[in-house]
PDB file of N, CA and C in Angstrom:
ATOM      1  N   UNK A   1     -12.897 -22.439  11.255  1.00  0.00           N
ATOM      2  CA  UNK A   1     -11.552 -22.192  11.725  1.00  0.00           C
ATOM      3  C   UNK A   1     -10.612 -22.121  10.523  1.00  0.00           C
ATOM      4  N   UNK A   2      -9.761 -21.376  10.501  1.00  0.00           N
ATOM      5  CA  UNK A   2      -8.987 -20.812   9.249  1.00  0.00           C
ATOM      6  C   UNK A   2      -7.767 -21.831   9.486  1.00  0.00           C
ATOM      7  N   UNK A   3      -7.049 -22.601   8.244  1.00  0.00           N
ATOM      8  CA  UNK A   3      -6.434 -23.186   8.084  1.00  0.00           C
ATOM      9  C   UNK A   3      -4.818 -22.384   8.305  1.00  0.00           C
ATOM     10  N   UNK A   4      -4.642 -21.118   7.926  1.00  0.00           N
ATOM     11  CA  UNK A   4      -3.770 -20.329   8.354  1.00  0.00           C
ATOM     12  C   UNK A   4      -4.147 -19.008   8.833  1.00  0.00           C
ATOM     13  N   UNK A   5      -3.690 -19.013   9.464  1.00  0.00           N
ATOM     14  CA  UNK A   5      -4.308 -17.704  10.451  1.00  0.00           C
ATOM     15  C   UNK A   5      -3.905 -16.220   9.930  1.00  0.00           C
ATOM     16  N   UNK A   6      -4.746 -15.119   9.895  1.00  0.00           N
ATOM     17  CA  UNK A   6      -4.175 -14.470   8.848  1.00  0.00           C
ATOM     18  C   UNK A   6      -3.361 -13.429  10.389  1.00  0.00           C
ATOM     19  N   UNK A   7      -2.217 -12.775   9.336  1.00  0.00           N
ATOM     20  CA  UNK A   7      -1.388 -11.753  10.298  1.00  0.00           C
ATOM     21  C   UNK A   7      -2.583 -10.741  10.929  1.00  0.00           C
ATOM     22  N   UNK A   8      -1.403 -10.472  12.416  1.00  0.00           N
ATOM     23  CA  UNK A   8      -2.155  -9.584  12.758  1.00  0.00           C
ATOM     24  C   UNK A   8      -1.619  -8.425  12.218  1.00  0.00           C
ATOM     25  N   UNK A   9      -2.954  -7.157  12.630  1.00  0.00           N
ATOM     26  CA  UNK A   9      -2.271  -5.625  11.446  1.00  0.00           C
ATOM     27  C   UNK A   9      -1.488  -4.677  11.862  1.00  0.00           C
ATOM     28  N   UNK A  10      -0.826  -5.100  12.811  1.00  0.00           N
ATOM     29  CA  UNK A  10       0.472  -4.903  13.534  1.00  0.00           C
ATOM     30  C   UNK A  10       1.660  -5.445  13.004  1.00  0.00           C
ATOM     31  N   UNK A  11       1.516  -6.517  12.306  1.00  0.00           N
ATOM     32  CA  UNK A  11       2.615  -7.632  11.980  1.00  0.00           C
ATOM     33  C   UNK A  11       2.718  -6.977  10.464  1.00  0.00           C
ATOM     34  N   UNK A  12       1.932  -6.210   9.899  1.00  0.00           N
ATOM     35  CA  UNK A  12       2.017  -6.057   8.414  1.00  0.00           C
ATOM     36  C   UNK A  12       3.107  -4.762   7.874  1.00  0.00           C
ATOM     37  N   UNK A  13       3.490  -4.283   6.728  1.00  0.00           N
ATOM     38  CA  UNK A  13       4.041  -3.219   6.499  1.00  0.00           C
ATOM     39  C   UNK A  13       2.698  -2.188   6.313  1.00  0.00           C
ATOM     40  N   UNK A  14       3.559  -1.109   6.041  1.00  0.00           N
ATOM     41  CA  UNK A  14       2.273   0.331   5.963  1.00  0.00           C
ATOM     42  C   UNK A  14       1.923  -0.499   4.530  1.00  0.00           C
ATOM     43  N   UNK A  15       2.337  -0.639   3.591  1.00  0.00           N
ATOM     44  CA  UNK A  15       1.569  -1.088   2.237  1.00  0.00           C
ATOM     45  C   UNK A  15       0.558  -1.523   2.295  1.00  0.00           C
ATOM     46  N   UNK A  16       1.120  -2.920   2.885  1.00  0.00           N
ATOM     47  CA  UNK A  16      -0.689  -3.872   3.212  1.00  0.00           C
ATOM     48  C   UNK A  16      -1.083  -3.557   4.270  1.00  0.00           C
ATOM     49  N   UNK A  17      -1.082  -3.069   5.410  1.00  0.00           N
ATOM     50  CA  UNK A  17      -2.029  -2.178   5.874  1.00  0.00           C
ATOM     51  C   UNK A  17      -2.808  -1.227   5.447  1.00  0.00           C
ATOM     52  N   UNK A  18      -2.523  -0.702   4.774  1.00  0.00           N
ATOM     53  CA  UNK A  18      -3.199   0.435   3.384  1.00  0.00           C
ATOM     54  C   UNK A  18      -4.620  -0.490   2.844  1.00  0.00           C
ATOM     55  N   UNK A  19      -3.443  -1.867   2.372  1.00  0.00           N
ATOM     56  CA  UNK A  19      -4.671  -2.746   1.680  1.00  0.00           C
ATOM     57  C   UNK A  19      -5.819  -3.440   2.476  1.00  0.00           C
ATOM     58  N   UNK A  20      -5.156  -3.561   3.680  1.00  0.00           N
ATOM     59  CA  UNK A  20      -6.295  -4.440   4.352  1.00  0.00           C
ATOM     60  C   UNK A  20      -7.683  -3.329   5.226  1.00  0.00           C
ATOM     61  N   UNK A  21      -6.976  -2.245   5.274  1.00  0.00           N
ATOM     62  CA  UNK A  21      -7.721  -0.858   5.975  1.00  0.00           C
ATOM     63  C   UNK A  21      -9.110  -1.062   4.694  1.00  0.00           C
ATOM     64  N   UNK A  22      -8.453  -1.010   3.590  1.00  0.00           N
ATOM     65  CA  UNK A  22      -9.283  -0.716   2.480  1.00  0.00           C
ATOM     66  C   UNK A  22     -10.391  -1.956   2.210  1.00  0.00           C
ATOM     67  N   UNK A  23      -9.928  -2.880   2.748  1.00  0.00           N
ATOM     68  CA  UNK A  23     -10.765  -4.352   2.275  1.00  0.00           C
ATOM     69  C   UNK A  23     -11.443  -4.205   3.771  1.00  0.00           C
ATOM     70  N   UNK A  24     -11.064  -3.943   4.684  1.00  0.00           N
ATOM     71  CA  UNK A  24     -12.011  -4.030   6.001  1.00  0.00           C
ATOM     72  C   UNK A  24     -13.178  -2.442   5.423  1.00  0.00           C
ATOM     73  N   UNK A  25     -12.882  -1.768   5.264  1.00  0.00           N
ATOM     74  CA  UNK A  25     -13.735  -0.314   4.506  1.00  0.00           C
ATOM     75  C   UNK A  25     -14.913  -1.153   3.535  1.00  0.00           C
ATOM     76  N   UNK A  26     -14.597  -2.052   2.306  1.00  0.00           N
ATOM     77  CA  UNK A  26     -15.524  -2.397   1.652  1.00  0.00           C
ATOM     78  C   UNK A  26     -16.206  -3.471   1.866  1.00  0.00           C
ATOM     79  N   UNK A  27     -15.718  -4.759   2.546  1.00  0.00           N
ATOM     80  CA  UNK A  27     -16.323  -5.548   3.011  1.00  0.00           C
ATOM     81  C   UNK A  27     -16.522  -6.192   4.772  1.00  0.00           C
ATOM     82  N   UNK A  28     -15.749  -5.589   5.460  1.00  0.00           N
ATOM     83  CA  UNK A  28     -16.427  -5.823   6.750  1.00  0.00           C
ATOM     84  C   UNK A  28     -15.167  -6.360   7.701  1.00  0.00           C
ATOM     85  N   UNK A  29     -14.256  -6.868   7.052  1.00  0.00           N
ATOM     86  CA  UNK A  29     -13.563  -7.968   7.257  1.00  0.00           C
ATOM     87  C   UNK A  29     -11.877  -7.784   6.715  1.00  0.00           C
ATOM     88  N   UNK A  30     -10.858  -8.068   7.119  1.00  0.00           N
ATOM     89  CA  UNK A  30      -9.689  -8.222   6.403  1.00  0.00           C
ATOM     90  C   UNK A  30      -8.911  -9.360   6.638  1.00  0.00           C
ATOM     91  N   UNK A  31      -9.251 -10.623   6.900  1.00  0.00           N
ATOM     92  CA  UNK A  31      -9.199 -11.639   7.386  1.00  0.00           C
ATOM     93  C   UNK A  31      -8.556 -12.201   5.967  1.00  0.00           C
ATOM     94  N   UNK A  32      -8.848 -12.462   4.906  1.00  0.00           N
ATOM     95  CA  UNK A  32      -8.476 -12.285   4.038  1.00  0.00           C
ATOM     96  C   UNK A  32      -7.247 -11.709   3.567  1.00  0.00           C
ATOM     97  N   UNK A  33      -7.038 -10.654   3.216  1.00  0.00           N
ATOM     98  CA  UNK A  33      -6.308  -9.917   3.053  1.00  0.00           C
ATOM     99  C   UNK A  33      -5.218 -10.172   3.827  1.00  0.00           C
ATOM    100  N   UNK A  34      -5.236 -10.067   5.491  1.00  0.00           N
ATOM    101  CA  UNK A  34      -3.873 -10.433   5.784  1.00  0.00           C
ATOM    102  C   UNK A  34      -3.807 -11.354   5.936  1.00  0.00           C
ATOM    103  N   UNK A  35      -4.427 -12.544   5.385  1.00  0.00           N
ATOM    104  CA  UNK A  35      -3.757 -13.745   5.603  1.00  0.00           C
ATOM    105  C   UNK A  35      -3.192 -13.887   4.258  1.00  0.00           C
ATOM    106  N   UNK A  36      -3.423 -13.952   2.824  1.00  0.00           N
ATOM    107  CA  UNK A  36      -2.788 -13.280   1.742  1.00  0.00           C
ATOM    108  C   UNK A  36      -1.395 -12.468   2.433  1.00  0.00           C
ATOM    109  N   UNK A  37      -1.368 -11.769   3.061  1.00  0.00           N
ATOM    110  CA  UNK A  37      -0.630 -11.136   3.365  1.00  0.00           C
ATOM    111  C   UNK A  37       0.883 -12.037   3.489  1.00  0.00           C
ATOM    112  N   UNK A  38       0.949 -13.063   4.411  1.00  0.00           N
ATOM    113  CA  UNK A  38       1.909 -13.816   4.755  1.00  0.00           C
ATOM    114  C   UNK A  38       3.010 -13.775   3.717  1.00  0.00           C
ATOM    115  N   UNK A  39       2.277 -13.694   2.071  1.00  0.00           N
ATOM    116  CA  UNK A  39       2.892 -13.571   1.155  1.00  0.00           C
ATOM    117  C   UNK A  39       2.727 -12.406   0.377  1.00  0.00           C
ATOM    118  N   UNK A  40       3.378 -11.504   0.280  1.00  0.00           N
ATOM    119  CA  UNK A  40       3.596  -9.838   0.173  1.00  0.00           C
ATOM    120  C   UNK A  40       2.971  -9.737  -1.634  1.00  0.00           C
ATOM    121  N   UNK A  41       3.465 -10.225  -2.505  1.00  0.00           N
ATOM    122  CA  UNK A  41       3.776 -10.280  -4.009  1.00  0.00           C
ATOM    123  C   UNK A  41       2.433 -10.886  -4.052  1.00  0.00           C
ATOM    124  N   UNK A  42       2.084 -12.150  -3.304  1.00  0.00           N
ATOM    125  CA  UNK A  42       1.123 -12.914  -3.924  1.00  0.00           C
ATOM    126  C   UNK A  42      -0.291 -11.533  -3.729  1.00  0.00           C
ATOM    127  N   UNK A  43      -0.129 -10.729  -2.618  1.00  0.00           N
ATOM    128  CA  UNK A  43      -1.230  -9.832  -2.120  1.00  0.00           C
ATOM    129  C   UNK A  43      -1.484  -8.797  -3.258  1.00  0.00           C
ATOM    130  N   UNK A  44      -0.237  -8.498  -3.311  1.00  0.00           N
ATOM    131  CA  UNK A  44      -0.261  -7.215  -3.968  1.00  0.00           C
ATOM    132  C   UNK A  44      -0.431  -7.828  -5.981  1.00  0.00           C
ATOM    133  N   UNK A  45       0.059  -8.671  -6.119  1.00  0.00           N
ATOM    134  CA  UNK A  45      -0.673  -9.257  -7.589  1.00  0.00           C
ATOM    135  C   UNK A  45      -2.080  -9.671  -7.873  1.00  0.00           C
ATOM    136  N   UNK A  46      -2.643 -10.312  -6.661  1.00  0.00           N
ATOM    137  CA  UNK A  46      -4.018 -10.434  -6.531  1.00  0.00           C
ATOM    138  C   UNK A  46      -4.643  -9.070  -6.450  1.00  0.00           C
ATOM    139  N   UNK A  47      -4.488  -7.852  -6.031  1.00  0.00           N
ATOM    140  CA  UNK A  47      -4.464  -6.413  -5.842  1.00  0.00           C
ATOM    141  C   UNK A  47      -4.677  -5.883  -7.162  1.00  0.00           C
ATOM    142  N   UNK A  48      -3.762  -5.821  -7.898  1.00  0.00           N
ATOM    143  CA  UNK A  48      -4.279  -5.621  -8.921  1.00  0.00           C
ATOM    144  C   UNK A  48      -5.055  -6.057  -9.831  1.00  0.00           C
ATOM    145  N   UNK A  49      -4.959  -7.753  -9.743  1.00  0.00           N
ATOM    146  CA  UNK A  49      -6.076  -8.101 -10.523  1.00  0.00           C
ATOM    147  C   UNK A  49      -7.406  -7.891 -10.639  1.00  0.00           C
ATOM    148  N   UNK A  50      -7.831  -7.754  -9.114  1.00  0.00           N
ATOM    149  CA  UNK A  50      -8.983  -7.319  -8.383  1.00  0.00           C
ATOM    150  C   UNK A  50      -9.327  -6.038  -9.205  1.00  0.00           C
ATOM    151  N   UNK A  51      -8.299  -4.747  -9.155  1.00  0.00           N
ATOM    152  CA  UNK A  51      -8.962  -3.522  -9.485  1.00  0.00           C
ATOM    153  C   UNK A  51      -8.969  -4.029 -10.746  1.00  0.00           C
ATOM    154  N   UNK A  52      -8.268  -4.646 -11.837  1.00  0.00           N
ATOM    155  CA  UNK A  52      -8.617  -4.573 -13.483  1.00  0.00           C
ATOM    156  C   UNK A  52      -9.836  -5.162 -13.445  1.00  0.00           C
ATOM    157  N   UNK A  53     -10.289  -5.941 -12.736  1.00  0.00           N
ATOM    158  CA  UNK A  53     -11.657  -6.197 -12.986  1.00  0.00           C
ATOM    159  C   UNK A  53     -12.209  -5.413 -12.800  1.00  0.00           C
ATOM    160  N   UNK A  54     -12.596  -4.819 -11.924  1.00  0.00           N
ATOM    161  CA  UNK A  54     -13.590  -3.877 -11.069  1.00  0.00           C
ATOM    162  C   UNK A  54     -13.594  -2.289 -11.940  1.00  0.00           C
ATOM    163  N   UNK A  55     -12.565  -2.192 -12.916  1.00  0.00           N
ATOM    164  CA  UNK A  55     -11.920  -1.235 -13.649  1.00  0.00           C
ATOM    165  C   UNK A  55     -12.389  -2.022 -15.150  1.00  0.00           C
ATOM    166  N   UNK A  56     -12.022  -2.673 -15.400  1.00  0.00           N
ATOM    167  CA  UNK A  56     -12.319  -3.228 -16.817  1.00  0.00           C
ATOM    168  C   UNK A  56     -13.704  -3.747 -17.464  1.00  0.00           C
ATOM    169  N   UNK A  57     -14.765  -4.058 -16.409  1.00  0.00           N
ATOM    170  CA  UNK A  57     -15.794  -4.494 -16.458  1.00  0.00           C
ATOM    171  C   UNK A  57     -16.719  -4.097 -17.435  1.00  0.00           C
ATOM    172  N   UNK A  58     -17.304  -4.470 -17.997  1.00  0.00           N
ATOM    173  CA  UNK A  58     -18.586  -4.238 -18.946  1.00  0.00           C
ATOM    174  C   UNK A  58     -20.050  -4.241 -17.911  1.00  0.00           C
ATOM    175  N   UNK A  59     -20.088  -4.766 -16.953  1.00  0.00           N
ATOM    176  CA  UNK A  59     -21.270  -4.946 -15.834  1.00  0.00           C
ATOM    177  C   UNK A  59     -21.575  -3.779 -15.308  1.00  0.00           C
ATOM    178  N   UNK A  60     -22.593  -3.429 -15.244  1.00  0.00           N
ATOM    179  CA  UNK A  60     -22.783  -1.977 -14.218  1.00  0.00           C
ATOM    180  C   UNK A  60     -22.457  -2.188 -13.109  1.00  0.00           C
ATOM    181  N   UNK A  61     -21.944  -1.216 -12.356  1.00  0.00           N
ATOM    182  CA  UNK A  61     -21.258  -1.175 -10.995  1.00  0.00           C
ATOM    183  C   UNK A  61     -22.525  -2.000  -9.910  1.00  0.00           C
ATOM    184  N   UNK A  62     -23.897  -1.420 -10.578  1.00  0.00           N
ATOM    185  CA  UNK A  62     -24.820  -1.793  -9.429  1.00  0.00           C
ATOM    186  C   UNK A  62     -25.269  -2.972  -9.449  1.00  0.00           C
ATOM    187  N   UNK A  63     -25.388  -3.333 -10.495  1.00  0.00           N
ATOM    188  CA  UNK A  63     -25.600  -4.944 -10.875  1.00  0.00           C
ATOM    189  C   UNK A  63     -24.550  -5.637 -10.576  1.00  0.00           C
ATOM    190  N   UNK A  64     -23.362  -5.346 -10.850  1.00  0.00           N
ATOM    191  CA  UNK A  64     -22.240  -6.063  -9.733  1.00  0.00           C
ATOM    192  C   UNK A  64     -22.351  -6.217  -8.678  1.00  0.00           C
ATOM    193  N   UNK A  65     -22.821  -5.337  -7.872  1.00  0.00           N
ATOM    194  CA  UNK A  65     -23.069  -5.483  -6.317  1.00  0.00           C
ATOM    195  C   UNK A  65     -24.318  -6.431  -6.184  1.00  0.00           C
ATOM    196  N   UNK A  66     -25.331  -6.291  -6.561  1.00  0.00           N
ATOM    197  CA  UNK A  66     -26.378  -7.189  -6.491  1.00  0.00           C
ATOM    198  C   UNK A  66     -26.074  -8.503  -6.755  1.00  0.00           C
ATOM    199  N   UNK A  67     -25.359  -8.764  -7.390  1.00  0.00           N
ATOM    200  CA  UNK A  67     -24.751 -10.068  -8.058  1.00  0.00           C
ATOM    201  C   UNK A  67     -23.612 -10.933  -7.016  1.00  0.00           C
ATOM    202  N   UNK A  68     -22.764  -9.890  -6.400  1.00  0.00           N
ATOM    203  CA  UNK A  68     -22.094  -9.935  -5.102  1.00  0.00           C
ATOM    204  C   UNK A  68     -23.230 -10.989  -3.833  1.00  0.00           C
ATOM    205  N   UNK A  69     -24.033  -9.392  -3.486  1.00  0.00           N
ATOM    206  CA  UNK A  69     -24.808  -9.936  -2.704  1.00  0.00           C
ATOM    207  C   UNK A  69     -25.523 -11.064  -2.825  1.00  0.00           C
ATOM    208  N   UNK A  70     -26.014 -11.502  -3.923  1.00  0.00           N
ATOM    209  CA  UNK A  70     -26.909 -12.791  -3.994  1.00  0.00           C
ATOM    210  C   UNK A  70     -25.782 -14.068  -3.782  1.00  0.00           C
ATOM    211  N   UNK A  71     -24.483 -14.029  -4.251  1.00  0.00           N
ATOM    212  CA  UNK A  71     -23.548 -14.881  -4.332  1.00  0.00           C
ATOM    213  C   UNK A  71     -23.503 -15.378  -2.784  1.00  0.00           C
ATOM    214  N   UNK A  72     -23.213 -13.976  -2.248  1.00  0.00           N
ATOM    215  CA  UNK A  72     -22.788 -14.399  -0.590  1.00  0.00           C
ATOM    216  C   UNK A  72     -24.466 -14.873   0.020  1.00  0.00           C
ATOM    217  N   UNK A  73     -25.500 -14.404  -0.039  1.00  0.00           N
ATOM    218  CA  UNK A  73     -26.543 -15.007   0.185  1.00  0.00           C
ATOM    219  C   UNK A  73     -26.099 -16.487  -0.264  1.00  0.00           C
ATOM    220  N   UNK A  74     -26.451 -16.801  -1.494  1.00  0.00           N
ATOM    221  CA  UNK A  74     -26.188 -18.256  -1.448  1.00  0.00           C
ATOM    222  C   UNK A  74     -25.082 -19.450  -0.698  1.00  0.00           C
ATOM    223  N   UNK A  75     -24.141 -19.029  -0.750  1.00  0.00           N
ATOM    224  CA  UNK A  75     -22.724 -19.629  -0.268  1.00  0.00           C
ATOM    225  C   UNK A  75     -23.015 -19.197   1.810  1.00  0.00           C
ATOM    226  N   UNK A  76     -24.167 -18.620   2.333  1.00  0.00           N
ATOM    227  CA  UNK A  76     -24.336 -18.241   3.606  1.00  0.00           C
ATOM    228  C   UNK A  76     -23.221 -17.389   4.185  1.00  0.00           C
ATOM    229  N   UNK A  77     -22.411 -16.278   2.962  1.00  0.00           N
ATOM    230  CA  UNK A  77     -21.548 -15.565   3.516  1.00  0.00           C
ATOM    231  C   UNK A  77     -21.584 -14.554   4.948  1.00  0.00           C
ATOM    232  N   UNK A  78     -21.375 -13.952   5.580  1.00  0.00           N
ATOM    233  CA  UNK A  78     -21.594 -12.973   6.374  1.00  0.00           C
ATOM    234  C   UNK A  78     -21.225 -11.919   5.627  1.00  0.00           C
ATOM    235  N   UNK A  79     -20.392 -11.720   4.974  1.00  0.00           N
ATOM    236  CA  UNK A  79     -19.838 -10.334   4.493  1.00  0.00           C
ATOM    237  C   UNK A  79     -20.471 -10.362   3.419  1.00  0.00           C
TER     238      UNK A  79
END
């Protein structure tokens, strides 16, 4: 049970709707995202940090993902 409940995607602006469309697209889920959401700046700064990684990386894209996946394997993620 989530300690704050994230917005619904009705409750959001077109911006983070944009963002959370996009995070439900790559991982399954935007539960996350709009609950981040509550706080607009905090979303959209975490937003970018996200892509400089994913952009800045030295890791191969595919070995990132594998590395992903084993993470959430371990931790019993669903997504």
């Amino acid at each position: 049970m989530a300690r704050i409940d994230p917005l619904g995607i009705g409750e959001v602006d077109d911006e983070i709707r944009h963002l959370c469309e996009e995070t439900e697209r790559q991982s399954g889920t935007s539960a996350s995202t709009r609950t981040y959401a509550r706080n607009p700046g905090v979303l959209k700064a975490l937003t970018a940090y996200r892509a400089a990684l994913a952009k800045e990386g030295a890791i191969d894209p595919v070995l990132r993902e594998l590395v992903r996946i084993k993470i959430a394997g371990l931790n019993a993620c669903r997504f």
